[in-house]
C-alpha atoms as a PDB file:
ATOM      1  CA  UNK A   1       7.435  19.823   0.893  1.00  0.00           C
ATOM      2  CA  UNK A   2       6.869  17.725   4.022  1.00  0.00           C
ATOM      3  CA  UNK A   3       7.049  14.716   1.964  1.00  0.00           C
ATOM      4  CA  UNK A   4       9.483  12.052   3.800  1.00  0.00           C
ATOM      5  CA  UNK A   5       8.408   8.484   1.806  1.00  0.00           C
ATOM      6  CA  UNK A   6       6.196   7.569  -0.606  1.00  0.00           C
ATOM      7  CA  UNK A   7       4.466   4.157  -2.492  1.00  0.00           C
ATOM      8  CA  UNK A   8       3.144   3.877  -5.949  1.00  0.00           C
ATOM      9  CA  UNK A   9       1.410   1.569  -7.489  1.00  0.00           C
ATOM     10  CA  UNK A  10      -0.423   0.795 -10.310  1.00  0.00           C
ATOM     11  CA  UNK A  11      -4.385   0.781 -10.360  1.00  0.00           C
ATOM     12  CA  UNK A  12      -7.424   2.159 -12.157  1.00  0.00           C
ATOM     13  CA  UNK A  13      -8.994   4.986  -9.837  1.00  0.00           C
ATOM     14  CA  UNK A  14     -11.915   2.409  -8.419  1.00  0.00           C
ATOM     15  CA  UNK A  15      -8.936   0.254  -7.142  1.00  0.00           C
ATOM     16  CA  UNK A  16      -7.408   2.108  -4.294  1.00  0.00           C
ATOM     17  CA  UNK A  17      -8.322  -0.644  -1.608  1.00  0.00           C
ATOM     18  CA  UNK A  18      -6.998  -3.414  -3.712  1.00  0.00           C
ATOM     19  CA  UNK A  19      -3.710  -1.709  -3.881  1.00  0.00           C
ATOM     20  CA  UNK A  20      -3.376  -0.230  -0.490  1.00  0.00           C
ATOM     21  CA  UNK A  21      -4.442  -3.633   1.039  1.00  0.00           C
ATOM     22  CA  UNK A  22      -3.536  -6.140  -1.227  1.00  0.00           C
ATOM     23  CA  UNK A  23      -0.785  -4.478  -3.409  1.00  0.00           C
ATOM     24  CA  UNK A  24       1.250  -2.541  -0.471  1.00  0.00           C
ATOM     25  CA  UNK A  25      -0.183  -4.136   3.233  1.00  0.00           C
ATOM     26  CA  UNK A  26      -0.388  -7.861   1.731  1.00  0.00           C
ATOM     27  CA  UNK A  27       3.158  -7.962   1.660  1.00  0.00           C
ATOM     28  CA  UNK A  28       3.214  -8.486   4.934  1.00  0.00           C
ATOM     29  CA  UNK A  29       0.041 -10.414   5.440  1.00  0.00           C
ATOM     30  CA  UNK A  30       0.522 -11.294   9.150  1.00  0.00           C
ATOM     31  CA  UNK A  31       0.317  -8.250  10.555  1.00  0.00           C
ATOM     32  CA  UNK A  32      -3.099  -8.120  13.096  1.00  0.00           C
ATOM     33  CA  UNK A  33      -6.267  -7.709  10.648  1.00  0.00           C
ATOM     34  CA  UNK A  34      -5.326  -8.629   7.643  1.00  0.00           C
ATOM     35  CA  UNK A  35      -5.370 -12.147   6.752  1.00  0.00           C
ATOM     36  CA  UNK A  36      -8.606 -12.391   5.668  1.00  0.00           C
ATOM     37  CA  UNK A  37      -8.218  -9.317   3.551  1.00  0.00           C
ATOM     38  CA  UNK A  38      -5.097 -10.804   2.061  1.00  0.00           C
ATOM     39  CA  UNK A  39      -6.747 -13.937   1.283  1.00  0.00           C
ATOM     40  CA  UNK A  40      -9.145 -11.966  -1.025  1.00  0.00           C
ATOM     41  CA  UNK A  41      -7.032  -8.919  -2.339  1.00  0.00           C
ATOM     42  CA  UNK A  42      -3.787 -10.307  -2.683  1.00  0.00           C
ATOM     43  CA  UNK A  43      -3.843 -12.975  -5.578  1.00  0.00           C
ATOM     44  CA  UNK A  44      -3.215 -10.207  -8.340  1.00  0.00           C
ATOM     45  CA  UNK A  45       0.135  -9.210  -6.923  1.00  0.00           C
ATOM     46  CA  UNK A  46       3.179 -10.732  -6.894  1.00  0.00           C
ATOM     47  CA  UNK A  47       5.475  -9.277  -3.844  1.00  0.00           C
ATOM     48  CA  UNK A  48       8.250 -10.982  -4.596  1.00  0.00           C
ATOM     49  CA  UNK A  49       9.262 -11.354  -0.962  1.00  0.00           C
ATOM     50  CA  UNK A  50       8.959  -7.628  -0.684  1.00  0.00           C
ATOM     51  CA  UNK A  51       8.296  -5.719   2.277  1.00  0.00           C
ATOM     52  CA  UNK A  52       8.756  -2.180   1.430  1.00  0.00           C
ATOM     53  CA  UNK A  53       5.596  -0.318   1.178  1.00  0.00           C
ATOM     54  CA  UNK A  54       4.361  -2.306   3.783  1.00  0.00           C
ATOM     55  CA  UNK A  55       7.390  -1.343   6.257  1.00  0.00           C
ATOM     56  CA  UNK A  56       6.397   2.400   4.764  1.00  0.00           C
ATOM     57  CA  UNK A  57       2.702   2.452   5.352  1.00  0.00           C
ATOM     58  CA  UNK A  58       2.863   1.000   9.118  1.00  0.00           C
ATOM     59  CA  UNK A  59       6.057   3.082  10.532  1.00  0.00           C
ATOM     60  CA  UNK A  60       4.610   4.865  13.699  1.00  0.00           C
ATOM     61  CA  UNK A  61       7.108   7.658  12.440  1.00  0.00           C
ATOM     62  CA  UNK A  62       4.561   9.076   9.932  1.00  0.00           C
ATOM     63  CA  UNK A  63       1.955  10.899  11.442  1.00  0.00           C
ATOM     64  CA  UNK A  64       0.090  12.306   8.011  1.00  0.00           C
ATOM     65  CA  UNK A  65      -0.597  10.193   4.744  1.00  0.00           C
ATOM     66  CA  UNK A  66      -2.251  11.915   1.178  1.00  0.00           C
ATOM     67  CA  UNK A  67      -2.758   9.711  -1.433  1.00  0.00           C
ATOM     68  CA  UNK A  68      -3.873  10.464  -5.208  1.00  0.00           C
ATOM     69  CA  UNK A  69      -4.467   8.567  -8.369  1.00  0.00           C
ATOM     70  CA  UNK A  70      -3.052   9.858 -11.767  1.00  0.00           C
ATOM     71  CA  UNK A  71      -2.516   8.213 -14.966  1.00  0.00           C
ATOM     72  CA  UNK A  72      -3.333   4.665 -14.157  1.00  0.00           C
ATOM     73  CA  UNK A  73      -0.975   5.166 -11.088  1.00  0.00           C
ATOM     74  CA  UNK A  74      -1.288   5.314  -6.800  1.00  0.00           C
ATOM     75  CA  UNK A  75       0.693   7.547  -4.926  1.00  0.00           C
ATOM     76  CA  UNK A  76       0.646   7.785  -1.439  1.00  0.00           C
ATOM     77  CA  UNK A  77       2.990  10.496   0.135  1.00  0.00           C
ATOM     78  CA  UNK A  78       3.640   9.966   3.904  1.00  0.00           C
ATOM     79  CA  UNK A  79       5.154  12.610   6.768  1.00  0.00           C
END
């Protein structure tokens, strides 16, 4: 309940910062901060010209994030 988007992604438990940066943020690597960040954690992603977790994880409409790892795979649920 509460739940009103969500991301996944896949990535070993030690890899949450290489998919929240450079899996889900990188795919919009202009926004302020990251380029540097994108420059290292990006290169084992392929976007694809997608923007979608990215428009997710930075809409000032979500106020409360909870992520977990389970079975090789990130969740992050946003409300």
């Amino acid at each position: 309940d509460g739940s009103m988007a969500q991301v996944l992604g896949m990535g070993d438990s030690n890899a949450f910062e290489n998919v929240f940066v450079g899996g889900w943020l990188c795919e919009r690597p202009k926004l302020p901060g990251l380029e540097q960040a994108c420059n290292m954690l990006a290169d084992n992603f392929d976007h694809q010209g997608q923007t979608g977790h990215a428009d997710i994880l930075t809409n000032s409409a979500y106020s409360r994030i909870g992520c977990a790892n389970g079975q090789g795979v990130w969740s992050c649920d946003l409300a």
